[in-house]
N, C-alpha and C. Protein backbone atom coordinates (compact mmCIF):
# COMPACT_ATOMS: atom_id res chain seq x y z
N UNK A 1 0.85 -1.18 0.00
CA UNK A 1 0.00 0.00 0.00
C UNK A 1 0.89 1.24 0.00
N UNK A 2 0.62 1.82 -0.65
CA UNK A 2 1.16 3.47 -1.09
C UNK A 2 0.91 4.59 -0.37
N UNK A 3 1.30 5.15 0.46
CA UNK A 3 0.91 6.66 1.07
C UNK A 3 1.34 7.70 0.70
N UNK A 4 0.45 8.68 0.71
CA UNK A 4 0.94 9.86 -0.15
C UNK A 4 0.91 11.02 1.59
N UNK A 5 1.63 11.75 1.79
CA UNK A 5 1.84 12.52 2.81
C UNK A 5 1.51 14.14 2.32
N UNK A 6 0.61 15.56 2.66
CA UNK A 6 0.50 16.51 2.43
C UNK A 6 0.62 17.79 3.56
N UNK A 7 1.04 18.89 3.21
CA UNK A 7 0.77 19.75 4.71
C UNK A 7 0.13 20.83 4.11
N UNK A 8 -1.54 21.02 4.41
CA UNK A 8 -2.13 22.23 4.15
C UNK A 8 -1.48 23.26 4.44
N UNK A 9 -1.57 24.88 3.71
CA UNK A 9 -0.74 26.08 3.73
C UNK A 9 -1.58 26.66 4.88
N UNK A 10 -3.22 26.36 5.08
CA UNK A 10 -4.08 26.82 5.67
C UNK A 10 -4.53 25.89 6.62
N UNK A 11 -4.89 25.65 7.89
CA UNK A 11 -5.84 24.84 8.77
C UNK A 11 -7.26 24.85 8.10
N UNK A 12 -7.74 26.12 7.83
CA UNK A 12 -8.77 26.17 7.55
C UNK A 12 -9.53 25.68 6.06
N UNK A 13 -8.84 24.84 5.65
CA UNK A 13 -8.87 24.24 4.35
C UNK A 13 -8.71 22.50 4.50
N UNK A 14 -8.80 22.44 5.59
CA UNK A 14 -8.98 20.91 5.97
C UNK A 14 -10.29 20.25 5.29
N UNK A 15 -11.43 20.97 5.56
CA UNK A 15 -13.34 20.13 4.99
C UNK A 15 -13.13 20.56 3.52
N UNK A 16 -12.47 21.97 2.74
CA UNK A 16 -12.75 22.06 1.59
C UNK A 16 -12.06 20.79 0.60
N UNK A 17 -10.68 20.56 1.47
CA UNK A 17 -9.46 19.54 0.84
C UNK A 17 -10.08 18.29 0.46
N UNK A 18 -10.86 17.82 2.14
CA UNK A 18 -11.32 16.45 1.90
C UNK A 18 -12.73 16.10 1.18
N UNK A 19 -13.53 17.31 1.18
CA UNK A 19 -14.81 17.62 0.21
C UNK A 19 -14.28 16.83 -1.82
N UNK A 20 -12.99 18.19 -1.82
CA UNK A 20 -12.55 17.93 -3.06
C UNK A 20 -12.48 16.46 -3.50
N UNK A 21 -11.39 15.87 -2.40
CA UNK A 21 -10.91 14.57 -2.57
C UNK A 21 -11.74 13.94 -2.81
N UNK A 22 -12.91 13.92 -1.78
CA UNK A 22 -14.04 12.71 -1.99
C UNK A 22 -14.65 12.97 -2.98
N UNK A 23 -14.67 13.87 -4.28
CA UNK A 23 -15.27 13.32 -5.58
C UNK A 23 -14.73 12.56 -5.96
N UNK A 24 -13.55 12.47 -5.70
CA UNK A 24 -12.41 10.71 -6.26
C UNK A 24 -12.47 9.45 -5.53
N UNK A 25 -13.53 9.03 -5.02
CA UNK A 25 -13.28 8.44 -3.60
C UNK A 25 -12.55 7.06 -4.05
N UNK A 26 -12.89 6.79 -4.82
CA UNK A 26 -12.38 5.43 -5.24
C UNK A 26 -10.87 5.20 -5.48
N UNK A 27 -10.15 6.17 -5.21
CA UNK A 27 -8.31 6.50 -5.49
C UNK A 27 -7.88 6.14 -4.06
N UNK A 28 -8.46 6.49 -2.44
CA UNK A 28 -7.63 6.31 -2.10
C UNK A 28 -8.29 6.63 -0.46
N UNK A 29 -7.53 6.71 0.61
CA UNK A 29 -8.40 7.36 1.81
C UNK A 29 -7.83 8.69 2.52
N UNK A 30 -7.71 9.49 2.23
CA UNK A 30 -7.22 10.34 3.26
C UNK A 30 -7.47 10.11 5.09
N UNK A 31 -6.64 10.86 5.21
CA UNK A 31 -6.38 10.32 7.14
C UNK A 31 -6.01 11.91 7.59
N UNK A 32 -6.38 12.84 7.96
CA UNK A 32 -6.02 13.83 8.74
C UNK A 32 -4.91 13.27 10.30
N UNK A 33 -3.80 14.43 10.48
CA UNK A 33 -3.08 13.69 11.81
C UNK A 33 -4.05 14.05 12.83
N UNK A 34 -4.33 13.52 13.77
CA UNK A 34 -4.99 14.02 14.76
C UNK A 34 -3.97 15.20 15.62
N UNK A 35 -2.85 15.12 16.05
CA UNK A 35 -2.29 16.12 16.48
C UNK A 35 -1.85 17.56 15.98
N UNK A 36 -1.96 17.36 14.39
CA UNK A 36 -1.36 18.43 13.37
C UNK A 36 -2.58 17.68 12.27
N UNK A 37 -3.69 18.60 12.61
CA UNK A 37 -5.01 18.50 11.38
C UNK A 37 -4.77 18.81 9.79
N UNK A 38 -3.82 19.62 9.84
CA UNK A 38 -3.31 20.48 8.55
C UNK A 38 -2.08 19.40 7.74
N UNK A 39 -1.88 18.05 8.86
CA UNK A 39 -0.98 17.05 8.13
C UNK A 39 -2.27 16.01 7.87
N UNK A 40 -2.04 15.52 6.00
CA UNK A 40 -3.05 14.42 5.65
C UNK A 40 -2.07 13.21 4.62
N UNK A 41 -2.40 12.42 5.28
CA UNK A 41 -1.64 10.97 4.53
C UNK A 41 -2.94 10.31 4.03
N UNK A 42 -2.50 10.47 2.63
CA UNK A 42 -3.19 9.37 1.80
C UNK A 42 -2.78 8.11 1.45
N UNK A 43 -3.88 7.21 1.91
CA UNK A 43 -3.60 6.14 1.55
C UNK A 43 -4.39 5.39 0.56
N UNK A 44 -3.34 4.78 -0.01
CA UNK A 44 -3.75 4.32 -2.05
C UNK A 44 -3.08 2.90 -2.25
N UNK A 45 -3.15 2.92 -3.50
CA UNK A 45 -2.57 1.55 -3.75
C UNK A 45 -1.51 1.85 -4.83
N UNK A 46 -0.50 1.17 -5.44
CA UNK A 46 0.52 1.77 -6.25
C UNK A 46 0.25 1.73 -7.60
N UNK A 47 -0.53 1.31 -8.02
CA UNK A 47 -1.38 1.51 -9.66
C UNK A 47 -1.83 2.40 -9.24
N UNK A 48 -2.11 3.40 -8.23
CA UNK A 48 -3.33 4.58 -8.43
C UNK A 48 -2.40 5.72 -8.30
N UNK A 49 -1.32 5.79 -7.71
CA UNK A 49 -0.30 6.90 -7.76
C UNK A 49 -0.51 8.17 -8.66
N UNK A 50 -0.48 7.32 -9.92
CA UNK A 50 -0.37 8.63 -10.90
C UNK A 50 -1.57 9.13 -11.36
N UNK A 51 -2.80 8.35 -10.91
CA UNK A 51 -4.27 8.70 -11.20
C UNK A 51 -4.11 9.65 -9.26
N UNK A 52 -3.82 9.91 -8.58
CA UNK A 52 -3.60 10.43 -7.50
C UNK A 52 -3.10 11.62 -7.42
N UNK A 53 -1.95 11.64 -8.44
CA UNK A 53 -0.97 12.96 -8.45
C UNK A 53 -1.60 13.97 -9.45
N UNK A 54 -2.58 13.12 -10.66
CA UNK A 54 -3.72 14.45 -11.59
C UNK A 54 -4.34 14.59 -10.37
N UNK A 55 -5.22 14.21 -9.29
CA UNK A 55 -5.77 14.68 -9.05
C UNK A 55 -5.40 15.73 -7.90
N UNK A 56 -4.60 15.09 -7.54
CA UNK A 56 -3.99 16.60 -6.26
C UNK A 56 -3.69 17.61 -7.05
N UNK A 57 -2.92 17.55 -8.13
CA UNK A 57 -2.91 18.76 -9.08
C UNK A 57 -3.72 19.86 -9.24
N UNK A 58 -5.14 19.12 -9.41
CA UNK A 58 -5.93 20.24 -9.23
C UNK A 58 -6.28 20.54 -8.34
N UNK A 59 -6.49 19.88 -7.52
CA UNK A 59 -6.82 20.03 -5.97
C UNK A 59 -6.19 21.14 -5.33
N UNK A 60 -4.67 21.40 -5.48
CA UNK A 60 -3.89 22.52 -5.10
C UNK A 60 -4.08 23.47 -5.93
N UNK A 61 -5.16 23.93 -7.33
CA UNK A 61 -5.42 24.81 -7.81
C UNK A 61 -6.28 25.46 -6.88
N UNK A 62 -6.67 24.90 -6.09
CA UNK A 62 -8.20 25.47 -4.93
C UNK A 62 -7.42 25.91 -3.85
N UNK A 63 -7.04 24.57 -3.22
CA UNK A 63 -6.25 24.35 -1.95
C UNK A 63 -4.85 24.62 -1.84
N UNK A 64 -4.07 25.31 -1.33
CA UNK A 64 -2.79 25.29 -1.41
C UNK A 64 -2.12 24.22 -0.12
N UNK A 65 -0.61 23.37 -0.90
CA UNK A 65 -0.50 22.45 -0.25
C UNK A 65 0.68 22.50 -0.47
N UNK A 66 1.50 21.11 0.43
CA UNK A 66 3.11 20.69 -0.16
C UNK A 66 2.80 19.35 0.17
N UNK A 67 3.33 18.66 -0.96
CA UNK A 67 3.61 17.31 -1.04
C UNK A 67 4.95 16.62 -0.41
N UNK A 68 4.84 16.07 0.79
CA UNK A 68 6.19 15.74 1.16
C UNK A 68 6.81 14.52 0.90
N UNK A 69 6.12 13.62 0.59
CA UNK A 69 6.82 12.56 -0.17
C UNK A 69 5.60 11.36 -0.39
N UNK A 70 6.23 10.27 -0.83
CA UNK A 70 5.24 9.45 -1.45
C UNK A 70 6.17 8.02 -1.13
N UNK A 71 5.38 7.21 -0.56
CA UNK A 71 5.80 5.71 0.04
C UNK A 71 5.35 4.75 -0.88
């Protein structure tokens, strides 16, 4: 299983982020940290990676983000 790791620019963009996401639901699960809300690890499978990375793409056209790495 594949995790994708993100750190919102904003806290307050946590419901719009995971709103977005879940029109894709079938790519993957997001997980908010419970201690640091603004950290979200996605978890996917490794065929979906690059169907994952179009979609954060746009996703950070809305949301601003950083991608910190990918497992």
């Amino acid at each position: 299983m594949a995790n994708i790791h993100i750190v919102l620019k904003e806290k307050s963009k946590i419901v719009l982020f995971h709103f977005l996401y879940s029109l894709h639901q079938h790519l993957g699960w997001p997980r908010s940290n419970s201690k640091k809300p603004e950290e979200i690890t996605i978890f996917t499978t490794d065929d979906l990676i690059v169907e994952n990375k179009i979609i954060l793409n746009s996703i950070k056209k809305i949301v601003l983000f950083d991608l910190l790495e990918k497992n």
